[in-house]
PDB file of N, CA and C in Angstrom:
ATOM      1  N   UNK A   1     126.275 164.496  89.337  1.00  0.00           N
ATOM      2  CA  UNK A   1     125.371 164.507  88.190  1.00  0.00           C
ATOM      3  C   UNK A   1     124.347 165.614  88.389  1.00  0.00           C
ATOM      4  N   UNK A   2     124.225 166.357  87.223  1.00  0.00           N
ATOM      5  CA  UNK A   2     123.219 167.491  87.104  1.00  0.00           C
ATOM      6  C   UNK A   2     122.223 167.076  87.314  1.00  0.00           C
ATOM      7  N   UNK A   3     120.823 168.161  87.453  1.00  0.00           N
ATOM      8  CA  UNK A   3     119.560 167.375  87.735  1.00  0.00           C
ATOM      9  C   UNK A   3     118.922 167.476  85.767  1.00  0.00           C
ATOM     10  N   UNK A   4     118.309 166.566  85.400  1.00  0.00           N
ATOM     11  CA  UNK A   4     117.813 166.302  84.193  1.00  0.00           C
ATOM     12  C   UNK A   4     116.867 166.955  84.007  1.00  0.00           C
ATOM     13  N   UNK A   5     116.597 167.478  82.722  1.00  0.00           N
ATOM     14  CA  UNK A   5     115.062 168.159  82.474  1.00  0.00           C
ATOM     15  C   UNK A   5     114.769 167.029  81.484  1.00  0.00           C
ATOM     16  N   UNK A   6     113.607 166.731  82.392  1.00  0.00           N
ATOM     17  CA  UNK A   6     112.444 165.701  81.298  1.00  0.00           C
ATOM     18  C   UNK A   6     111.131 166.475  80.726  1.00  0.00           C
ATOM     19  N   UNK A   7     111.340 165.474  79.424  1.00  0.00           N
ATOM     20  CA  UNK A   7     110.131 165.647  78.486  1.00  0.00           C
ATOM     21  C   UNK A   7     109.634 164.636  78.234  1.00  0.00           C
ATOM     22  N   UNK A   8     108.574 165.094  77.780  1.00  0.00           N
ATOM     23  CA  UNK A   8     108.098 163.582  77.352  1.00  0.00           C
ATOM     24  C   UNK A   8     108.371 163.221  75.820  1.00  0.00           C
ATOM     25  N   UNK A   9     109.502 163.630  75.237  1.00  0.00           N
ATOM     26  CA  UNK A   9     110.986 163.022  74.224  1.00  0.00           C
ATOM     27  C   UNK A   9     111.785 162.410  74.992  1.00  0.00           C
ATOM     28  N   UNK A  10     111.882 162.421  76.180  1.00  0.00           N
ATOM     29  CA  UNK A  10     113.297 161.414  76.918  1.00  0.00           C
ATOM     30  C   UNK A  10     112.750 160.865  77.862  1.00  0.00           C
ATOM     31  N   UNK A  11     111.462 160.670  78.532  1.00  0.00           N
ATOM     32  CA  UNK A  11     110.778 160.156  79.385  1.00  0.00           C
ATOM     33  C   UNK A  11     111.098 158.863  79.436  1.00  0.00           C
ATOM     34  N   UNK A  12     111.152 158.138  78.447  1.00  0.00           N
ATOM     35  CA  UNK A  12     111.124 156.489  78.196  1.00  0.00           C
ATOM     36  C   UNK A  12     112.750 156.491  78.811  1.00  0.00           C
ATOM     37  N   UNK A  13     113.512 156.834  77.752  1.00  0.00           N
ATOM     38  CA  UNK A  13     114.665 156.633  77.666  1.00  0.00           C
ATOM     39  C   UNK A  13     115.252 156.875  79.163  1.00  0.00           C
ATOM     40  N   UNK A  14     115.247 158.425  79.530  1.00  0.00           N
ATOM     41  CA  UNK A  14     115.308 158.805  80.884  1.00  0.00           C
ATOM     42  C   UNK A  14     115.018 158.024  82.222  1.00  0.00           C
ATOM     43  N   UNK A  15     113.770 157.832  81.767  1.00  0.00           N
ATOM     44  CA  UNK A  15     113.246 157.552  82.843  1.00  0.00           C
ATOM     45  C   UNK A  15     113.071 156.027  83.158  1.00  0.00           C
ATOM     46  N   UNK A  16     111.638 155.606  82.372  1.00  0.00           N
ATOM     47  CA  UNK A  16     111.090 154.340  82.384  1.00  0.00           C
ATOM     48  C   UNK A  16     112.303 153.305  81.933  1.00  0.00           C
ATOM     49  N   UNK A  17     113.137 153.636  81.158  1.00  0.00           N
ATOM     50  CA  UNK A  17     114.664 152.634  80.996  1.00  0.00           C
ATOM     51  C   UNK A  17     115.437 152.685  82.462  1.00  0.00           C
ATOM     52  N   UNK A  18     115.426 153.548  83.099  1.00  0.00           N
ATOM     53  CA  UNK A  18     116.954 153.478  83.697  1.00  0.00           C
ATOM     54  C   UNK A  18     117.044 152.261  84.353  1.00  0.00           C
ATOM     55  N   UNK A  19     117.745 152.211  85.039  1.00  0.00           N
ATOM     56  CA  UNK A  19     118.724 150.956  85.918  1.00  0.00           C
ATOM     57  C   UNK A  19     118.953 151.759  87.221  1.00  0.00           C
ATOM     58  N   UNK A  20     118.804 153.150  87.126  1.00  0.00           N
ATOM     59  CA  UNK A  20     118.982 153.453  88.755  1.00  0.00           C
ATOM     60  C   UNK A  20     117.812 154.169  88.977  1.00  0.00           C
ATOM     61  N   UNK A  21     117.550 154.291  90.395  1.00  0.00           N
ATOM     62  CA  UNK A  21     116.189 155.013  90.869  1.00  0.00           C
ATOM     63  C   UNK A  21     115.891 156.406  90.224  1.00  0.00           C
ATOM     64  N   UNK A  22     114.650 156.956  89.862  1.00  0.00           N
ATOM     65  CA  UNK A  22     114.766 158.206  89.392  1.00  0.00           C
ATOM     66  C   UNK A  22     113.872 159.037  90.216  1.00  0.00           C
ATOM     67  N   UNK A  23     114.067 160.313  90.369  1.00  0.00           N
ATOM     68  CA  UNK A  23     113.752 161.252  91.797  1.00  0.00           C
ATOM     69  C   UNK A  23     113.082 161.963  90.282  1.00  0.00           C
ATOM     70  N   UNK A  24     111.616 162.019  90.492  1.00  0.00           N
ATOM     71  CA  UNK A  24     111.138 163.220  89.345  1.00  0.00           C
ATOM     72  C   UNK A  24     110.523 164.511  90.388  1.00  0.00           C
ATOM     73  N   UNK A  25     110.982 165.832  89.758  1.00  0.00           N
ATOM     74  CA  UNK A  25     110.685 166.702  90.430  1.00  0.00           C
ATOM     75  C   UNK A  25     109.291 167.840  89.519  1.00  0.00           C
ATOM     76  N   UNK A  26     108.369 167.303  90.049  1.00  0.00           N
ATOM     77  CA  UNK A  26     107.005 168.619  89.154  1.00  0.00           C
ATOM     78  C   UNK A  26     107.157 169.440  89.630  1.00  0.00           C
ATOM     79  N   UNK A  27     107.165 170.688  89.481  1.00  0.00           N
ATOM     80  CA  UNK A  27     107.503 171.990  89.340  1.00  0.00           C
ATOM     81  C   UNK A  27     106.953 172.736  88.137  1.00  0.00           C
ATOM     82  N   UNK A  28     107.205 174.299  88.903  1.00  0.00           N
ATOM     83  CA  UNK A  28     106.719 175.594  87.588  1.00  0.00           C
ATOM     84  C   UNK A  28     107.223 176.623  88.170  1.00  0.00           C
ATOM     85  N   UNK A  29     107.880 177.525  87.313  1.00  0.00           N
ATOM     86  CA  UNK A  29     108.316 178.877  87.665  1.00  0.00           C
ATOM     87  C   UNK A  29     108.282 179.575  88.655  1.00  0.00           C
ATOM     88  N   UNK A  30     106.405 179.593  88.534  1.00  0.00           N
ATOM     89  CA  UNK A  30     105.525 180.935  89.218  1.00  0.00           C
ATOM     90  C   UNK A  30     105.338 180.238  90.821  1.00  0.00           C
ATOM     91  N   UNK A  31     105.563 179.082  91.322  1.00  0.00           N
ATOM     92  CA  UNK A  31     105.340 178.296  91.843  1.00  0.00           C
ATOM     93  C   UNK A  31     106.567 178.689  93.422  1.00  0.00           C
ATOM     94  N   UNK A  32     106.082 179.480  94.246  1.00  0.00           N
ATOM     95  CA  UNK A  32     106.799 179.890  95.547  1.00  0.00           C
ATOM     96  C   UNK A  32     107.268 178.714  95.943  1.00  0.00           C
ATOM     97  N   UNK A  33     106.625 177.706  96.925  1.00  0.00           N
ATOM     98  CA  UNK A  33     107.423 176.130  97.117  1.00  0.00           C
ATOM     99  C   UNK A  33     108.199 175.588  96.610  1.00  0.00           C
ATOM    100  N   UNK A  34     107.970 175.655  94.977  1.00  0.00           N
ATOM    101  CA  UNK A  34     108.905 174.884  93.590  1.00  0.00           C
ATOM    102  C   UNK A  34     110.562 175.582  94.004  1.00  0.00           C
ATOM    103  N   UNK A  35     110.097 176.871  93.851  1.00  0.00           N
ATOM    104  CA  UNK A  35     111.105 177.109  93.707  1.00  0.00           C
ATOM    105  C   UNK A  35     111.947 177.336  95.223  1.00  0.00           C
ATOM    106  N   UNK A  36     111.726 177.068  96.427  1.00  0.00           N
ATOM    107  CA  UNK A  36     112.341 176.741  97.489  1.00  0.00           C
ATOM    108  C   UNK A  36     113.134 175.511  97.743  1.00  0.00           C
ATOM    109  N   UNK A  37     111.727 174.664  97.081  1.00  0.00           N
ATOM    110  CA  UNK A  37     112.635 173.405  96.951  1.00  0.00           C
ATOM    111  C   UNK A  37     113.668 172.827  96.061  1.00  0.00           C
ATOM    112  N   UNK A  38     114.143 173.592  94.765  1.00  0.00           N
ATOM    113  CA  UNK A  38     114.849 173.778  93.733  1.00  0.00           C
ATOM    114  C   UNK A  38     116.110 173.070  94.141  1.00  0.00           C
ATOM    115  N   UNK A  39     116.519 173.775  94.657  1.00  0.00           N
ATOM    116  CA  UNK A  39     118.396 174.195  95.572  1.00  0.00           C
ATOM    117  C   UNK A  39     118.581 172.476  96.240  1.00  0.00           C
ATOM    118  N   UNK A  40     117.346 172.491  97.293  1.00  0.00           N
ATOM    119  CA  UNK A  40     117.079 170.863  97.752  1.00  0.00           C
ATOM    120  C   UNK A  40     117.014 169.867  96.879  1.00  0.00           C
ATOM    121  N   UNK A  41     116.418 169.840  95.964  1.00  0.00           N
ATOM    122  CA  UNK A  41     116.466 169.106  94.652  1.00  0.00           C
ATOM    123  C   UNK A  41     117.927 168.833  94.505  1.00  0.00           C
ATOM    124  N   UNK A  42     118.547 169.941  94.007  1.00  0.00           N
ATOM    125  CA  UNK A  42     120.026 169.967  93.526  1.00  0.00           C
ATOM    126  C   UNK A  42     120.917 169.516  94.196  1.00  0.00           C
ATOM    127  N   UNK A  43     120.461 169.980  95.303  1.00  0.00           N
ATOM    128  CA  UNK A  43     121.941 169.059  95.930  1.00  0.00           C
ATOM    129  C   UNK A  43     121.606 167.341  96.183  1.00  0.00           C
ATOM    130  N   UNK A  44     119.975 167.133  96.450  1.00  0.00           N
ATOM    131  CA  UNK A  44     120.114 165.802  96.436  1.00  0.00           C
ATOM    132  C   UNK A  44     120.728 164.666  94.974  1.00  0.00           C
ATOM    133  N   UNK A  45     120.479 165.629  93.873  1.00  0.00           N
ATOM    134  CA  UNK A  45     121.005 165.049  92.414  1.00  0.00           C
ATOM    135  C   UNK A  45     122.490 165.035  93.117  1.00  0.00           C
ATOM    136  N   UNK A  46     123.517 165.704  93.700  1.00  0.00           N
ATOM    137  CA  UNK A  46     124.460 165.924  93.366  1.00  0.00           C
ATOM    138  C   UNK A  46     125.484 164.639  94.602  1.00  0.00           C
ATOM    139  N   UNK A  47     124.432 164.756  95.894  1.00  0.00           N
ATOM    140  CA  UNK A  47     124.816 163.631  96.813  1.00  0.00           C
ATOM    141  C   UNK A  47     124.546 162.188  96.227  1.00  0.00           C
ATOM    142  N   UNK A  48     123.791 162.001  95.560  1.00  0.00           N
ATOM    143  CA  UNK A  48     123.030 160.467  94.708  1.00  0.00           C
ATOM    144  C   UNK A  48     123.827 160.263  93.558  1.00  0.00           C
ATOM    145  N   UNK A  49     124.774 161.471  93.000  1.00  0.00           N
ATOM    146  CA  UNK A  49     125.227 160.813  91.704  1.00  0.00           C
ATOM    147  C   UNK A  49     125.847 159.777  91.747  1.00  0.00           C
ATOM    148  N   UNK A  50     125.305 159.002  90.645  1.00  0.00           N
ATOM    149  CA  UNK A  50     125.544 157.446  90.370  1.00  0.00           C
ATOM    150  C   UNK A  50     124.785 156.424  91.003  1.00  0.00           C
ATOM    151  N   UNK A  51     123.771 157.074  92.052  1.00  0.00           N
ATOM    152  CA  UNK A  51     123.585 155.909  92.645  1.00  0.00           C
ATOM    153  C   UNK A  51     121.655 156.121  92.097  1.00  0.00           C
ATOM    154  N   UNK A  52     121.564 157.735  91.630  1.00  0.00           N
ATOM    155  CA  UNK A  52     120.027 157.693  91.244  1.00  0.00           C
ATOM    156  C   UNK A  52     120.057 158.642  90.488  1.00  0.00           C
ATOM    157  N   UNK A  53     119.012 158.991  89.582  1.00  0.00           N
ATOM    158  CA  UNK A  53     118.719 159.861  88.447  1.00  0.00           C
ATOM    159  C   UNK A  53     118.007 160.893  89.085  1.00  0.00           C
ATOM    160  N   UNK A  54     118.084 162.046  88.819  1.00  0.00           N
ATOM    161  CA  UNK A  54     117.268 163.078  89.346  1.00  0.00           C
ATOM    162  C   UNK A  54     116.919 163.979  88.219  1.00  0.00           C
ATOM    163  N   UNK A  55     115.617 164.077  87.749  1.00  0.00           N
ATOM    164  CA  UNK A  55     115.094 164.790  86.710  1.00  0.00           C
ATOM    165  C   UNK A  55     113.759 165.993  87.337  1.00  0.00           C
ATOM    166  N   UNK A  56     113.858 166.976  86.669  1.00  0.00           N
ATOM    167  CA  UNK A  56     112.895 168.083  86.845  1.00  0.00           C
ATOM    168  C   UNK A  56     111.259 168.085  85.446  1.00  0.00           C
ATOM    169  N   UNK A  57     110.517 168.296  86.050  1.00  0.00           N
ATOM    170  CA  UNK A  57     109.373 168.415  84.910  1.00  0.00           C
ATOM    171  C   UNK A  57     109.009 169.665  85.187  1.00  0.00           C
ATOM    172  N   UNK A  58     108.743 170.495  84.000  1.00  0.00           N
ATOM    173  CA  UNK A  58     108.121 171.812  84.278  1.00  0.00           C
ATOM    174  C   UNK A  58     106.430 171.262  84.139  1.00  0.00           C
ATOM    175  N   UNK A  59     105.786 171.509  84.643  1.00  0.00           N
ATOM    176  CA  UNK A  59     104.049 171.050  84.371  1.00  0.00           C
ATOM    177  C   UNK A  59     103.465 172.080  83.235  1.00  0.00           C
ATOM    178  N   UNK A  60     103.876 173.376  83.233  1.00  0.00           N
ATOM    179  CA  UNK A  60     103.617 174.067  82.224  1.00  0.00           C
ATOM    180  C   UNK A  60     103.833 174.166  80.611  1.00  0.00           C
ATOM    181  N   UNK A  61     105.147 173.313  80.664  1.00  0.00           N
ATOM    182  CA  UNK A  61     106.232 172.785  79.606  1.00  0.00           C
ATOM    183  C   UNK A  61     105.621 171.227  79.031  1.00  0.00           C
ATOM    184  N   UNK A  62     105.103 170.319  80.246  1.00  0.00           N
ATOM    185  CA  UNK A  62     104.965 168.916  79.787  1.00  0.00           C
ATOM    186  C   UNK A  62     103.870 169.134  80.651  1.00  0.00           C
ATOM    187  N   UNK A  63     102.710 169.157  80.018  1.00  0.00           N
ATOM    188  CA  UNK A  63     101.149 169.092  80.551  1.00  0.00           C
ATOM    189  C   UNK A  63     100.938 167.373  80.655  1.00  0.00           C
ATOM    190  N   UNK A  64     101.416 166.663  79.506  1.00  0.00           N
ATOM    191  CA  UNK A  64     101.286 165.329  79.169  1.00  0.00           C
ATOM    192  C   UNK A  64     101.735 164.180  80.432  1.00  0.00           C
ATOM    193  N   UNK A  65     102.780 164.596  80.586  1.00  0.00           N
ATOM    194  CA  UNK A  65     103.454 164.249  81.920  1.00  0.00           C
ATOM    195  C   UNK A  65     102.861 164.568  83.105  1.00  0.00           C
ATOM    196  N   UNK A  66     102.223 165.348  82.978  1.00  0.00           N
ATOM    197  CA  UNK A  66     101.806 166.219  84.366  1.00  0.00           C
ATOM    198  C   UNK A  66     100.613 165.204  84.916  1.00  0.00           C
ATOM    199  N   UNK A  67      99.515 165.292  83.469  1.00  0.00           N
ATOM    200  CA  UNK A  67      98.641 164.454  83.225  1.00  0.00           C
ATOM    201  C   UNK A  67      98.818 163.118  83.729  1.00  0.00           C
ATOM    202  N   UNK A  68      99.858 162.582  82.971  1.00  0.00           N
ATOM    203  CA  UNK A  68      99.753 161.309  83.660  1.00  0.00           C
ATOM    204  C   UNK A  68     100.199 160.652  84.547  1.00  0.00           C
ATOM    205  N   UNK A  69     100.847 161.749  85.322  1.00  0.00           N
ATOM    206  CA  UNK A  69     100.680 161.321  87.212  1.00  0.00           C
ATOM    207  C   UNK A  69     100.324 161.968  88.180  1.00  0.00           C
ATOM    208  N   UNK A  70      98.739 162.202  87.483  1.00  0.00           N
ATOM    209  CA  UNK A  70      97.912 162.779  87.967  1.00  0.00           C
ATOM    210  C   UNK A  70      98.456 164.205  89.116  1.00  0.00           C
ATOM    211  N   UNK A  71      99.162 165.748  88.651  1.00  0.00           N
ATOM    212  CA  UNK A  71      99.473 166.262  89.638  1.00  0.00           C
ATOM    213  C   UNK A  71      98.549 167.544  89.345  1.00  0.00           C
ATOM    214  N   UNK A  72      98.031 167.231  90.572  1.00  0.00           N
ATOM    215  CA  UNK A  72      97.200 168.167  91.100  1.00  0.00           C
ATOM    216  C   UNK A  72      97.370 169.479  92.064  1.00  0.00           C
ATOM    217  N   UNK A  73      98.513 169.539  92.806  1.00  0.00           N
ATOM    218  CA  UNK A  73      99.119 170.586  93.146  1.00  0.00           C
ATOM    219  C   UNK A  73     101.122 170.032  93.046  1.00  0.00           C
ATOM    220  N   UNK A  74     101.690 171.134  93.306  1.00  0.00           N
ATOM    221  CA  UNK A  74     103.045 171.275  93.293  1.00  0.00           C
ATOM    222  C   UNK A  74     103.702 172.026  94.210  1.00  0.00           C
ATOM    223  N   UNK A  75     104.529 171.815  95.005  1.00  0.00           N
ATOM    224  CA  UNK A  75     105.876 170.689  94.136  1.00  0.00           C
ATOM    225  C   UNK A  75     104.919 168.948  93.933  1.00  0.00           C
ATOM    226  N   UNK A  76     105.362 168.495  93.336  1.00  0.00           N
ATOM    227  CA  UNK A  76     105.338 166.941  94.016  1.00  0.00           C
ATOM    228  C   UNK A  76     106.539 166.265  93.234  1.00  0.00           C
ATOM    229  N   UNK A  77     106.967 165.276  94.068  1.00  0.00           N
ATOM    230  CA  UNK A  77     108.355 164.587  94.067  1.00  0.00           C
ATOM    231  C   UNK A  77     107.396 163.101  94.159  1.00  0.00           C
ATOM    232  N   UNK A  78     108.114 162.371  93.025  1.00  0.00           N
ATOM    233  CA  UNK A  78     107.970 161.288  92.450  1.00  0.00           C
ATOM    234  C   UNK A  78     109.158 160.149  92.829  1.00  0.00           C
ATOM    235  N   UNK A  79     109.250 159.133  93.721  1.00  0.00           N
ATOM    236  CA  UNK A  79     110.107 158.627  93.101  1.00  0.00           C
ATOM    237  C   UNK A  79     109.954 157.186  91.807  1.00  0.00           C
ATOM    238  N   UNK A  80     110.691 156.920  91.086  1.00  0.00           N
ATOM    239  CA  UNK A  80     110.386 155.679  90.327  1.00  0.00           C
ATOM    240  C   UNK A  80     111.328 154.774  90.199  1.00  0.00           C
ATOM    241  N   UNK A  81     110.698 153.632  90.376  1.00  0.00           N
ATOM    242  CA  UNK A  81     112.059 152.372  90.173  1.00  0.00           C
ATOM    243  C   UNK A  81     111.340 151.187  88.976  1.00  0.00           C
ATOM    244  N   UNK A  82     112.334 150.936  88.185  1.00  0.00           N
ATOM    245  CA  UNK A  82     111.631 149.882  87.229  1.00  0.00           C
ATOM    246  C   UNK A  82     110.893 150.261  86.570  1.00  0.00           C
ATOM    247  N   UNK A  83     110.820 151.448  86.082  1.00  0.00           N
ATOM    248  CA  UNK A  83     109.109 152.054  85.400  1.00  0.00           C
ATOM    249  C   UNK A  83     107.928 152.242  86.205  1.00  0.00           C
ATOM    250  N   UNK A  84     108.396 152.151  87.539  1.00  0.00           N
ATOM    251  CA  UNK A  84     106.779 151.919  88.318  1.00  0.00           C
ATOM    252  C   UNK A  84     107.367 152.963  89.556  1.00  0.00           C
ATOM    253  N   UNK A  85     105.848 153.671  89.898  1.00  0.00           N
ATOM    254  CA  UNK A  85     106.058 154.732  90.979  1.00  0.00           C
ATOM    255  C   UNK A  85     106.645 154.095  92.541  1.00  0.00           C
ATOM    256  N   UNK A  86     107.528 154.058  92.887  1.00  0.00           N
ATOM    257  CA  UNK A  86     107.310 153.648  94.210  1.00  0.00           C
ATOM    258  C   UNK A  86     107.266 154.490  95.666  1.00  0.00           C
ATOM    259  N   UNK A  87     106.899 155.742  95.323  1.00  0.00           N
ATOM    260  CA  UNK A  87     107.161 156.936  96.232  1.00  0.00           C
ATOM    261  C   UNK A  87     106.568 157.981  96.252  1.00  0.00           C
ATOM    262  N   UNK A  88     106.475 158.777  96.564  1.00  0.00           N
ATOM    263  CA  UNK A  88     105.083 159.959  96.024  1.00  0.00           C
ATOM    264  C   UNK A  88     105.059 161.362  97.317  1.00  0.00           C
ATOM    265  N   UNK A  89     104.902 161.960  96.935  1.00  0.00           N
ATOM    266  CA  UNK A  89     105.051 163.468  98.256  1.00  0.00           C
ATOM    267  C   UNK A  89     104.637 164.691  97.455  1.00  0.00           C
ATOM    268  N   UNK A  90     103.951 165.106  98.087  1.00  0.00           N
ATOM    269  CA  UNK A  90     102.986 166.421  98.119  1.00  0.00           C
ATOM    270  C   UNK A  90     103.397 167.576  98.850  1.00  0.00           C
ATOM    271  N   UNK A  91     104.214 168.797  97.741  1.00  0.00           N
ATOM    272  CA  UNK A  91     104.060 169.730  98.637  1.00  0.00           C
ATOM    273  C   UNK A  91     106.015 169.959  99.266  1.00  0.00           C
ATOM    274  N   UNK A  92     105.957 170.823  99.804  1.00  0.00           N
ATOM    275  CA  UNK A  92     107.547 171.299 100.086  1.00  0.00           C
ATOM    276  C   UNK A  92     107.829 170.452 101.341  1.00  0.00           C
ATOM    277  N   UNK A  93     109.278 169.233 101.656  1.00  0.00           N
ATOM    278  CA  UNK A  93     109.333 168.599 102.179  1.00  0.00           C
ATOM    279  C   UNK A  93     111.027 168.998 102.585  1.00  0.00           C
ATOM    280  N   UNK A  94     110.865 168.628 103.651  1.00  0.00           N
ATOM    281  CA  UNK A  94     112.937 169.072 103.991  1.00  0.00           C
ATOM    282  C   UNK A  94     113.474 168.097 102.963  1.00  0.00           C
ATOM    283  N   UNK A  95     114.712 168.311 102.742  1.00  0.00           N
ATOM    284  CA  UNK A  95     115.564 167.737 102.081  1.00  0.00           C
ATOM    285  C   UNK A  95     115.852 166.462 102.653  1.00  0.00           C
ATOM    286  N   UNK A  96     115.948 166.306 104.392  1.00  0.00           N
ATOM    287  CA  UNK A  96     115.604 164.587 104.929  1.00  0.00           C
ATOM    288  C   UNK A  96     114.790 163.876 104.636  1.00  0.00           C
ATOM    289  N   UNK A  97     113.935 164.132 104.295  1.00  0.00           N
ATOM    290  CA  UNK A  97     112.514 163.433 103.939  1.00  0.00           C
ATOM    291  C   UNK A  97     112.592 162.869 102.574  1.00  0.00           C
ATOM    292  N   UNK A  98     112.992 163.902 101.907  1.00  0.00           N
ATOM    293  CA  UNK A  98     112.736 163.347 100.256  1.00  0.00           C
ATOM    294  C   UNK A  98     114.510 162.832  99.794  1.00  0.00           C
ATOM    295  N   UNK A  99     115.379 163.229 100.737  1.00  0.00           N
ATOM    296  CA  UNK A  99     116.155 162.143 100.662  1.00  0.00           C
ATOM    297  C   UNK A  99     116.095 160.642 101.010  1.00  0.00           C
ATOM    298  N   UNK A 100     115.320 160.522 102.265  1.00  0.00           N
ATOM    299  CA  UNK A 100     114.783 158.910 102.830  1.00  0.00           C
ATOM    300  C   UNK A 100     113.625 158.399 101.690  1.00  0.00           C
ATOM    301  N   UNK A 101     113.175 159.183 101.492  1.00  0.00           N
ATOM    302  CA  UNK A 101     112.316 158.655  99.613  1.00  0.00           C
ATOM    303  C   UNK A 101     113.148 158.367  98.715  1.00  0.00           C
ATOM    304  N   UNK A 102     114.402 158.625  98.225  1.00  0.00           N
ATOM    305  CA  UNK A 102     114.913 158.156  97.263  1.00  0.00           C
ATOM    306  C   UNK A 102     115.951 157.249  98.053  1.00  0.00           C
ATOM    307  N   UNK A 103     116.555 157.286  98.735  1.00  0.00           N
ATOM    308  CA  UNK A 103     117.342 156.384  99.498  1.00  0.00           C
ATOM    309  C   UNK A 103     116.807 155.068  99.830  1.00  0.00           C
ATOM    310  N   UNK A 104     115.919 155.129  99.792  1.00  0.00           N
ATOM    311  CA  UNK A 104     114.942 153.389 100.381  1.00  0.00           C
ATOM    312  C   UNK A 104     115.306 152.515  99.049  1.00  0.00           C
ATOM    313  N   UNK A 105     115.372 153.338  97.745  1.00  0.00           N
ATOM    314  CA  UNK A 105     115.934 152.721  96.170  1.00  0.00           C
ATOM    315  C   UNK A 105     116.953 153.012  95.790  1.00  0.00           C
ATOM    316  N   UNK A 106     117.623 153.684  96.354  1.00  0.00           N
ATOM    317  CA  UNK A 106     119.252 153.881  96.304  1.00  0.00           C
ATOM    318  C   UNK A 106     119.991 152.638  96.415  1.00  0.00           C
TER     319      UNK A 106
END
């Protein structure tokens, strides 16, 4: 499974609905870390398919979103289960790490 671009048009649906864990990734272009961790992102969407959702937010694109989980610098990796945050990381993390973040809801 590809990684998802969320908005806040599919946020609910995407997100706050699912049935499997969702890995949200904040990010921006201009953003050196973001985009290191990109590739890491991707392949974790691609090892999890089926077992978790993996969606991207641009912060520049969805300020609204950005807003309301509170991100104050980037990357930050979200995870969510049930509509509710259960995971949270600041900043460029190996791909072990923010795999054992979504894996604990896997």
């Amino acid at each position: 499974m590809a990684e998802l671009k969320i908005t806040k048009d599919n946020f609910e649906t995407e997100v706050l609905q699912s049935e499997l864990p969702v890995l949200l990734d904040f990010w921006a272009p201009w953003c050196g870390p973001c985009r290191m961790l990109g590739p890491v992102v991707a392949q974790i969407a691609e090892e999890f398919a089926g077992k978790a959702k993996v969606g991207k937010i641009n912060v520049d694109e969805e300020e609204e979103l950005a807003a309301a989980f509170r991100v104050s610098s980037i990357p930050m990796v979200v995870v969510m289960k049930g509509g509710k945050v259960v995971n949270a990381s600041v900043g460029y993390k190996p791909k072990a790490q923010i795999a054992a973040m979504l894996g604990e809801q896997a």
